[in-house]
N, C-alpha and C. Protein backbone atom coordinates (compact mmCIF):
# COMPACT_ATOMS: atom_id res chain seq x y z
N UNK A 1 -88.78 34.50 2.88
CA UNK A 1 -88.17 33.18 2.86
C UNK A 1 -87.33 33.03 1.58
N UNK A 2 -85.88 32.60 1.60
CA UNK A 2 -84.98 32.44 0.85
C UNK A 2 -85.66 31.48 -0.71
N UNK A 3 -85.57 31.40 -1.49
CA UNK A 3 -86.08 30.21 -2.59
C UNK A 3 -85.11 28.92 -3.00
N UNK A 4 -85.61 27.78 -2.32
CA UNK A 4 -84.73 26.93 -2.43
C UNK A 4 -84.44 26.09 -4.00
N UNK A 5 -84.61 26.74 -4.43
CA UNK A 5 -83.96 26.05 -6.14
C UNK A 5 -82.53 26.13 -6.08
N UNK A 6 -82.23 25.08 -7.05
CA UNK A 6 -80.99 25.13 -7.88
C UNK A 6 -80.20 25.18 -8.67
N UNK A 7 -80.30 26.49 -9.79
CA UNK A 7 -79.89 26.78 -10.61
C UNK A 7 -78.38 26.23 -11.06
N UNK A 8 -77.81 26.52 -12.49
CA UNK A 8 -77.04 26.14 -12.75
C UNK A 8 -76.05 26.68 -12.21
N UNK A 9 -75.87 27.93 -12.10
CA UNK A 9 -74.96 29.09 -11.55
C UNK A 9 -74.56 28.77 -10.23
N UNK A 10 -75.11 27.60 -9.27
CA UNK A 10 -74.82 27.01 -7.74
C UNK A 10 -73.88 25.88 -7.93
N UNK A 11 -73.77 25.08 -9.16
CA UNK A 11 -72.89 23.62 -9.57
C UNK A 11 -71.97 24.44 -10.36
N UNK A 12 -70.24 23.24 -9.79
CA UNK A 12 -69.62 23.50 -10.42
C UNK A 12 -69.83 22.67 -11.72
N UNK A 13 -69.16 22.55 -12.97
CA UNK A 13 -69.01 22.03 -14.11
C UNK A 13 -67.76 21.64 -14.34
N UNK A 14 -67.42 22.48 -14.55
CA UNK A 14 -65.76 22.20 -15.09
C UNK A 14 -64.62 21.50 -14.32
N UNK A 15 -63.88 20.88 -15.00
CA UNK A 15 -62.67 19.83 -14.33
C UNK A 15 -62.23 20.81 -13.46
N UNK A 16 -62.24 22.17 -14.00
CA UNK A 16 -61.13 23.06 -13.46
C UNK A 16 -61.34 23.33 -12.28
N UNK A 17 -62.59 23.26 -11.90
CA UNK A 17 -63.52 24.11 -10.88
C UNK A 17 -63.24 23.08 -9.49
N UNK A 18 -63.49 21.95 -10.17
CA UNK A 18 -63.16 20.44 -9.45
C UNK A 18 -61.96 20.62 -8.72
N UNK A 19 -60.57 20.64 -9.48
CA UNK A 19 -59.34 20.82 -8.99
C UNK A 19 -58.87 21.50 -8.60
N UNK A 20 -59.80 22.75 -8.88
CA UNK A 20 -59.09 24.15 -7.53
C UNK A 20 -59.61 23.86 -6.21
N UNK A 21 -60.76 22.78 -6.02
CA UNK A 21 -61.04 22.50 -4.73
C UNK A 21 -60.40 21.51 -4.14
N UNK A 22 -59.97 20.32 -4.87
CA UNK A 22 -59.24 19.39 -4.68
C UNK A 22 -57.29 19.68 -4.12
N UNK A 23 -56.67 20.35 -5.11
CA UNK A 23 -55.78 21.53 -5.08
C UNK A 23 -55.66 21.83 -3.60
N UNK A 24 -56.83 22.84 -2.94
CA UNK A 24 -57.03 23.86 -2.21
C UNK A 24 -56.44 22.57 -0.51
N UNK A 25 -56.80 21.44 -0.54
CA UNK A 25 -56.50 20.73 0.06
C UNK A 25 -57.51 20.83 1.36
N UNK A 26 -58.10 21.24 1.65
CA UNK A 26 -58.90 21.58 2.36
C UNK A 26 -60.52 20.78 2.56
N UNK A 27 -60.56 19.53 3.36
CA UNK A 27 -61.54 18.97 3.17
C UNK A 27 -62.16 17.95 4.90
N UNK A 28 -63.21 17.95 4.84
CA UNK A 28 -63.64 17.26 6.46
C UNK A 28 -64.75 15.67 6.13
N UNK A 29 -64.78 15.47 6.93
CA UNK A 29 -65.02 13.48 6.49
C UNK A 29 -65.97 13.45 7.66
N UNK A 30 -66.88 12.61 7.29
CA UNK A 30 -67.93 11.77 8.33
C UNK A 30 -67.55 10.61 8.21
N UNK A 31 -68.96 9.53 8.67
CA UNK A 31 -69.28 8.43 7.91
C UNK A 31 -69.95 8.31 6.55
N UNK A 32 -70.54 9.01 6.18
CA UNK A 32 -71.10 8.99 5.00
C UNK A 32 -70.78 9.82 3.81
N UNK A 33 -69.70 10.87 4.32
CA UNK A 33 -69.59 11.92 3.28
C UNK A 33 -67.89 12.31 3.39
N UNK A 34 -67.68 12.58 2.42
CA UNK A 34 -66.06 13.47 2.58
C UNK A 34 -66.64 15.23 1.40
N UNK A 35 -66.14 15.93 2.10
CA UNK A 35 -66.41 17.45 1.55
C UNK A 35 -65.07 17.96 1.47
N UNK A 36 -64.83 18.28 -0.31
CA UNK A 36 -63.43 19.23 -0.12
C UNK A 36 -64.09 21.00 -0.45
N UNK A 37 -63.55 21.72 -0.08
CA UNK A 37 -63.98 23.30 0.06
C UNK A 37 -62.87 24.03 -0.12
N UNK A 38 -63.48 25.15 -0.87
CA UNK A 38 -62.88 26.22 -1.47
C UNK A 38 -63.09 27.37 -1.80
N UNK A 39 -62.33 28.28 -1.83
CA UNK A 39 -63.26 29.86 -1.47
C UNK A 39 -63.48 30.18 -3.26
N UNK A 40 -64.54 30.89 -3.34
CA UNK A 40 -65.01 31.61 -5.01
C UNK A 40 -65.18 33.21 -4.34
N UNK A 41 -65.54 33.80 -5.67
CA UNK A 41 -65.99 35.15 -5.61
C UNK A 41 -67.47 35.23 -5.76
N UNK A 42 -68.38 34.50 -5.63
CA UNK A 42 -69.58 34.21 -6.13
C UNK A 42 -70.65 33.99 -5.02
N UNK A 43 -71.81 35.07 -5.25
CA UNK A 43 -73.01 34.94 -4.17
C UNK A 43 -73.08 33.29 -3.98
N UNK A 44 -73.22 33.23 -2.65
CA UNK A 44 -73.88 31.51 -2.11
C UNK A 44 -72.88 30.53 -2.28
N UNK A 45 -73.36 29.30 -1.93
CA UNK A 45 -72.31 28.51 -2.29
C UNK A 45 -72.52 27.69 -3.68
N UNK A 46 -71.38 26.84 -3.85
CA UNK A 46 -71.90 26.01 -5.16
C UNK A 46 -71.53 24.44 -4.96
N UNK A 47 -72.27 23.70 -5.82
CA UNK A 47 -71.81 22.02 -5.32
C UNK A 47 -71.23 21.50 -6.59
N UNK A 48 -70.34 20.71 -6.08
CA UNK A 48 -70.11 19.40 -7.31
C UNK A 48 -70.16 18.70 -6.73
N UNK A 49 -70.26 17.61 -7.54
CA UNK A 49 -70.48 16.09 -7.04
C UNK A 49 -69.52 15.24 -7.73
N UNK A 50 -68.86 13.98 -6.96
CA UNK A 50 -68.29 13.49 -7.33
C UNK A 50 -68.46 11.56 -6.96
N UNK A 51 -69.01 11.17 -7.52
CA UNK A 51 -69.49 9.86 -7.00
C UNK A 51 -68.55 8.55 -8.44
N UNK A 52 -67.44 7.69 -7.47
CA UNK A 52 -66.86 6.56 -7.89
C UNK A 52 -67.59 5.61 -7.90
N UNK A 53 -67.11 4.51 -9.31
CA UNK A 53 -67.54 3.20 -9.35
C UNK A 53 -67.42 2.45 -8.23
N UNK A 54 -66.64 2.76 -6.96
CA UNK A 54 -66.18 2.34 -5.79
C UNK A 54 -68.06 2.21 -5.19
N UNK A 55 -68.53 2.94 -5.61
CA UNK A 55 -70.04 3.14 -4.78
C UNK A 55 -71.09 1.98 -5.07
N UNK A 56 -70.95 1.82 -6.37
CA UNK A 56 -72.14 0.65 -6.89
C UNK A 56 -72.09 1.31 -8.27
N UNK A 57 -73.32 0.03 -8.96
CA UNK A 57 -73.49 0.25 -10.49
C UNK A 57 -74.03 1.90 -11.11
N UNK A 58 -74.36 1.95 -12.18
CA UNK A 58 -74.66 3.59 -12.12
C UNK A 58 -76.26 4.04 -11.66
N UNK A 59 -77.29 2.99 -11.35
CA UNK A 59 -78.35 3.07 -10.61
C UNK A 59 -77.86 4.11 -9.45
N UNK A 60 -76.93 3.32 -8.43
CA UNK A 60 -76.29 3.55 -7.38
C UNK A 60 -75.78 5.03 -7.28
N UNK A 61 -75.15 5.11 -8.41
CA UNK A 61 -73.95 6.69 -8.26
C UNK A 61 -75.64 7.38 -8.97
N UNK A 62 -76.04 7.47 -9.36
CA UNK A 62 -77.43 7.95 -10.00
C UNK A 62 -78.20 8.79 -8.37
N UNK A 63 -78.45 7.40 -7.69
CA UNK A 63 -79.36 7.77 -6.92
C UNK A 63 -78.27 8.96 -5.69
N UNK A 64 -77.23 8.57 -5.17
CA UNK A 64 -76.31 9.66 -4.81
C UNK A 64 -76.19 10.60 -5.39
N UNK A 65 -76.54 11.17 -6.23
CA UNK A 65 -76.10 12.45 -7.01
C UNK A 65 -77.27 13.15 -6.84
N UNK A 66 -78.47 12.22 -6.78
CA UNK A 66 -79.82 12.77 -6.77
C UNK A 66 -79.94 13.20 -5.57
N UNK A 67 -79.38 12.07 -4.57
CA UNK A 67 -79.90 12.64 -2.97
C UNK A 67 -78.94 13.81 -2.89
N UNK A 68 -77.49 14.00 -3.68
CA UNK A 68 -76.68 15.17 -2.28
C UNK A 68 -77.64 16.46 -3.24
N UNK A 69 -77.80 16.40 -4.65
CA UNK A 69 -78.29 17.48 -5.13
C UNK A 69 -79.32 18.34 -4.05
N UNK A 70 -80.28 17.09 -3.92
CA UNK A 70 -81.61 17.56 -3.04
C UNK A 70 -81.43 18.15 -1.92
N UNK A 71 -80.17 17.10 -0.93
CA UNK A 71 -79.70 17.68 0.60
C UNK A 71 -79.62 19.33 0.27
N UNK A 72 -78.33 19.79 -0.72
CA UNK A 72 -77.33 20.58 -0.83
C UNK A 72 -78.87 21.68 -1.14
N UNK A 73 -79.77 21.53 -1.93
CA UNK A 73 -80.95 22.76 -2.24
C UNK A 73 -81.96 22.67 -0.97
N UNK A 74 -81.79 22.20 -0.20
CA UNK A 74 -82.48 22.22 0.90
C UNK A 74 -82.07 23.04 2.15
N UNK A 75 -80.53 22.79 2.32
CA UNK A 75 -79.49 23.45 3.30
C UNK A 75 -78.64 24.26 2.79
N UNK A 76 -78.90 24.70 1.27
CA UNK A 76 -77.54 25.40 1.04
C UNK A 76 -77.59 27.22 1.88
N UNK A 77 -78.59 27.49 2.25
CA UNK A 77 -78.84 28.81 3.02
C UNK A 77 -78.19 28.37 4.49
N UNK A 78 -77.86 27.07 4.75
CA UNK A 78 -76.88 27.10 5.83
C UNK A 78 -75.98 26.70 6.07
N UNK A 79 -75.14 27.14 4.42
CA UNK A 79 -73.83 26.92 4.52
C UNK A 79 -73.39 28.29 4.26
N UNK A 80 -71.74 28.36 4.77
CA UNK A 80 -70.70 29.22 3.98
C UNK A 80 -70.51 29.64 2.98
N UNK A 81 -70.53 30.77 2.74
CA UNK A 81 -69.87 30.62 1.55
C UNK A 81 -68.88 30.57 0.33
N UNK A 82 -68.59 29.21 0.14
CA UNK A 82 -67.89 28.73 -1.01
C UNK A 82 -67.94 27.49 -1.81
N UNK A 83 -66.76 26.92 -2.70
CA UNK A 83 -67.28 25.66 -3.32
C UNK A 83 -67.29 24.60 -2.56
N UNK A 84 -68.20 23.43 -3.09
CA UNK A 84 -68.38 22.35 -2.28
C UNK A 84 -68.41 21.08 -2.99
N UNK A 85 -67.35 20.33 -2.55
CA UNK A 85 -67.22 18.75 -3.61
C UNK A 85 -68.12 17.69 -3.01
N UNK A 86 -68.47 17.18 -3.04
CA UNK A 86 -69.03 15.76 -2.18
C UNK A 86 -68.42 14.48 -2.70
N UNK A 87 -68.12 13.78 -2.00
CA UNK A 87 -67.94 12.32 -2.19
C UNK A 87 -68.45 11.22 -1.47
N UNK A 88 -69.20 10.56 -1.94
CA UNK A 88 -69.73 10.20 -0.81
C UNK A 88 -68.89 8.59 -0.38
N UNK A 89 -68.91 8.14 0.74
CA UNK A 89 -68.35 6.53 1.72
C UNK A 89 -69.12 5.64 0.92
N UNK A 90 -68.12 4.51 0.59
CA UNK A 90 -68.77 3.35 0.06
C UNK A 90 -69.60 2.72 1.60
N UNK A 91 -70.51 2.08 0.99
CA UNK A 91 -71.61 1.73 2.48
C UNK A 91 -72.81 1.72 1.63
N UNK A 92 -73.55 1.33 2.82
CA UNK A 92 -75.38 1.51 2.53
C UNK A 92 -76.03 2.95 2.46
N UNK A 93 -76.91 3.60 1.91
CA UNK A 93 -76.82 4.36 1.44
C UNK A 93 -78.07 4.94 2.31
N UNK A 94 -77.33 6.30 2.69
CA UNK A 94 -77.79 6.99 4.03
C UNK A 94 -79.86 7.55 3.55
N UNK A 95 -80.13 8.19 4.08
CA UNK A 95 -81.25 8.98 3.40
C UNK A 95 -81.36 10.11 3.45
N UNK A 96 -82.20 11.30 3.01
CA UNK A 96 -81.92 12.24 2.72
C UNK A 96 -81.65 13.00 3.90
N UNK A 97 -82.37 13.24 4.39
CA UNK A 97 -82.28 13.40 5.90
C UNK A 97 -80.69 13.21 6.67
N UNK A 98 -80.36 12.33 6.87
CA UNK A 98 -78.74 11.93 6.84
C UNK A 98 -77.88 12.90 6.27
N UNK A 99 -77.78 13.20 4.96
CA UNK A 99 -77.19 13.65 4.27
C UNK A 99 -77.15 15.08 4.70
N UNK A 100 -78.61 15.43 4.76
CA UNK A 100 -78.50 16.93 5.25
C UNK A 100 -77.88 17.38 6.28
N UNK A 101 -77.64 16.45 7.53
CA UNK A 101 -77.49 16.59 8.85
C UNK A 101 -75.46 16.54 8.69
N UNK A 102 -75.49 15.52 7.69
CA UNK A 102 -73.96 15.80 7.56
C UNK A 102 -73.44 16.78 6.67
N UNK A 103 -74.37 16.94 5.68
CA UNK A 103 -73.71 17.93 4.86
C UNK A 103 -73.24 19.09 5.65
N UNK A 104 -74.25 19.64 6.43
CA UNK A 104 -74.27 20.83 7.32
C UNK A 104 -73.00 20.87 7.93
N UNK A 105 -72.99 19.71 8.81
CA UNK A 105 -71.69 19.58 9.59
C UNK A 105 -70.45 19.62 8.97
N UNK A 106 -70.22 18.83 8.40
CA UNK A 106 -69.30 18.49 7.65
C UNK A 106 -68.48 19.76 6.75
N UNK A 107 -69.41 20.28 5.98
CA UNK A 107 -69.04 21.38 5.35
C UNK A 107 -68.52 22.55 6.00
N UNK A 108 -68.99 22.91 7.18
CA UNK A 108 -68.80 23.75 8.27
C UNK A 108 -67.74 23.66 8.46
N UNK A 109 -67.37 21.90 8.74
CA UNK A 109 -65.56 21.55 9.26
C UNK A 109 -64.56 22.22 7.95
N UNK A 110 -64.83 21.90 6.73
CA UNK A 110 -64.26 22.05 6.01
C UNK A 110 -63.88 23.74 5.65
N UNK A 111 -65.08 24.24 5.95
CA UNK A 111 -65.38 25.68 5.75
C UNK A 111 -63.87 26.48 6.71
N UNK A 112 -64.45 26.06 8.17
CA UNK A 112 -62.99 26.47 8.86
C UNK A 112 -61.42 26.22 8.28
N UNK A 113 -62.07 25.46 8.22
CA UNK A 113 -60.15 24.92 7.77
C UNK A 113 -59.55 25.93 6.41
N UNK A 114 -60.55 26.47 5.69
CA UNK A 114 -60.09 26.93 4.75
C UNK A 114 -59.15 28.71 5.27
N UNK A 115 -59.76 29.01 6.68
CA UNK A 115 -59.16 30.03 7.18
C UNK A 115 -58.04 30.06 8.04
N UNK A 116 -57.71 28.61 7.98
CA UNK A 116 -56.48 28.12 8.80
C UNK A 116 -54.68 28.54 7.70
């Protein structure tokens, strides 16, 4: 069985890392989530997160960052692999469960598109 942790080496950090995915133009939308994607040279995939004041106070962007972290180490063995932005839809705020079910999807959409 795969080990679902999440080391540092899985998140992006850097602005730079951010904007080659952003850049790459390449991204798929739910209701709850928008995912931009981008190819690396690097075992597995990796996440950033990107959560606006558009969402709520920083409780709010707090607790989003916490849930996609958790989704993303839960499902990241069933994703593609490359980078992964999240943003999440202003709205009521899905649960974890949710998240996973779209991340999956969602990322998948995005995943294709990057071979288009």
């Amino acid at each position: 069985m795969p080990p679902f942790t999440l080391p540092k080496s899985r998140r992006l950090k850097s602005p730079a890392q951010f904007d080659a995915a952003y850049k790459r133009k390449r991204s798929a939308a739910d209701g709850c989530l928008i995912v931009y994607a981008c190819e690396h040279d690097f075992p597995g995939p990796r996440l950033g997160v990107s959560v606006s004041k558009k969402v709520g106070n920083a409780v709010n962007r707090n607790r989003y960052k916490r849930l996609f972290r958790e989704a993303f180490r839960l499902v990241q063995h069933d994703l593609p692999n490359a980078d992964y932005v999240l943003i999440p839809r202003p709205g009521p705020t899905p649960t974890l469960e949710e998240f996973k079910a779209s991340l999956v999807k969602v990322a998948r959409q995005a995943f294709r598109k990057l071979s288009q």
